[in-house]
Protein backbone atom coordinates (compact mmCIF):
# COMPACT_ATOMS: atom_id res chain seq x y z
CA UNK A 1 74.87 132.12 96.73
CA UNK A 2 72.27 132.18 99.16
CA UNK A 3 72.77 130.75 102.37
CA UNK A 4 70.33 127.80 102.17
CA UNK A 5 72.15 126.58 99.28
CA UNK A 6 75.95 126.53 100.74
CA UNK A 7 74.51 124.94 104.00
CA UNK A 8 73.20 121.88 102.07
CA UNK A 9 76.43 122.15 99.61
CA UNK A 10 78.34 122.09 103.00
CA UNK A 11 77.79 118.48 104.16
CA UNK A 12 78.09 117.33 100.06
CA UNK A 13 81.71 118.87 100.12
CA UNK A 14 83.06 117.83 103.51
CA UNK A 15 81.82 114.03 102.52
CA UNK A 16 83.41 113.88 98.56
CA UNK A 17 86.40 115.43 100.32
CA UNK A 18 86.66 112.74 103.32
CA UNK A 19 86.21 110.04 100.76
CA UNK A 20 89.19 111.70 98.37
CA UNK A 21 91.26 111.69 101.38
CA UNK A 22 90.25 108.43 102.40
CA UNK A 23 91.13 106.86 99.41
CA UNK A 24 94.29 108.45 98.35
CA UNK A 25 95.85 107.39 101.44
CA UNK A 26 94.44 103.58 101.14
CA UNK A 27 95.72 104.08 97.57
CA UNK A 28 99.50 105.12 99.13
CA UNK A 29 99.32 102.50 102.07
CA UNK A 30 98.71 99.60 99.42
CA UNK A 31 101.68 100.79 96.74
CA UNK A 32 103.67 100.41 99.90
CA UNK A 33 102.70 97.34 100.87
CA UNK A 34 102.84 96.30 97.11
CA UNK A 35 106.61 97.01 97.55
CA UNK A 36 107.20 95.21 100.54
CA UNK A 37 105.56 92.27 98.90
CA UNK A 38 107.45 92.29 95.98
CA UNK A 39 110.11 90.90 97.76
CA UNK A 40 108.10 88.30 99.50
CA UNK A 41 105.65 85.70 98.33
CA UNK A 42 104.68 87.19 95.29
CA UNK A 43 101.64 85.21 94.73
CA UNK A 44 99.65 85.21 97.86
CA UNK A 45 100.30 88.54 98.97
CA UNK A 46 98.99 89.42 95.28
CA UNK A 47 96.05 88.09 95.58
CA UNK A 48 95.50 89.52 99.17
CA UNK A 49 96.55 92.76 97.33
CA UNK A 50 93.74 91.90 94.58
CA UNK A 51 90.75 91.14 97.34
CA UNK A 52 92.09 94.69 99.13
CA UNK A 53 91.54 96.78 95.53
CA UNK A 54 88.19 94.72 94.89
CA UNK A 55 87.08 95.92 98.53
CA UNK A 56 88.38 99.38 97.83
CA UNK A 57 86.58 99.26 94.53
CA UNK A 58 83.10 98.47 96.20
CA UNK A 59 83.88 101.19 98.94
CA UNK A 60 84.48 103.84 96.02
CA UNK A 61 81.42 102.35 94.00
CA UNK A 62 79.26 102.75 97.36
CA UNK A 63 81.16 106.37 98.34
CA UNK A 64 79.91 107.34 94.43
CA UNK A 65 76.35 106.04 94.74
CA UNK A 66 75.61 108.17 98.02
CA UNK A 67 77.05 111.61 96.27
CA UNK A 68 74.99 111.11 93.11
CA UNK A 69 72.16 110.18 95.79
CA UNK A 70 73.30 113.41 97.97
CA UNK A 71 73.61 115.45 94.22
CA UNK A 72 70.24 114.55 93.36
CA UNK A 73 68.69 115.77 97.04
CA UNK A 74 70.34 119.25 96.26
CA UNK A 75 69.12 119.77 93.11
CA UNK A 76 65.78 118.84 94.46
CA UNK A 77 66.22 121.31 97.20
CA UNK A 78 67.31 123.87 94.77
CA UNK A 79 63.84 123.51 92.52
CA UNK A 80 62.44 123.79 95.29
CA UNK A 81 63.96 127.07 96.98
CA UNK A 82 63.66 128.77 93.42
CA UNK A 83 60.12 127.97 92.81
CA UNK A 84 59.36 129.36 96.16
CA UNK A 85 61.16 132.62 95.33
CA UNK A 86 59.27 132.84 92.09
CA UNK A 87 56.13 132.28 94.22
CA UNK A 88 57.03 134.82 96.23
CA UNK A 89 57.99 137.16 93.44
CA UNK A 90 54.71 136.28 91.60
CA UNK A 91 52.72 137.52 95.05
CA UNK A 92 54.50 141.37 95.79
């Protein structure tokens, strides 16, 4: 791999993987809290619960839209760095 390519992979991975992390532990904090409510008022703290998945759903749905943004920059990049090898190539 050369190493043009795993410094723009870089940033790609270290972002999918904050988000995973990010999200897995909203995803634990709110079963817990889904516990502790089941004991409580069931009916508003479910629909707290509900607003708190529809926010989490628009933060994955945002989170998803930048990687197949960031995705499509490094393919781009990758055209690019292999047509100007072939260039290269073409001119020794």
């Amino acid at each position: 791999m050369p190493p043009e390519l795993a410094e723009a992979i870089g940033p790609v991975i270290v972002m999918i993987s904050i988000g995973a992390f990010i999200l897995i532990g909203m995803k634990m904090r709110y079963q817990h809290k889904a516990k502790q409510l089941e004991h409580q008022k069931p009916v508003q703290d479910l629909e707290r619960l509900g607003e708190a998945v529809d926010g989490l759903y628009e933060r994955t749905s945002a989170l998803h839209e930048e990687v197949v943004e960031l995705q499509e920059r490094l393919d781009f990049h990758e055209r690019l760095l292999t047509e100007s090898k072939e260039e290269k190539g073409e001119e020794l």
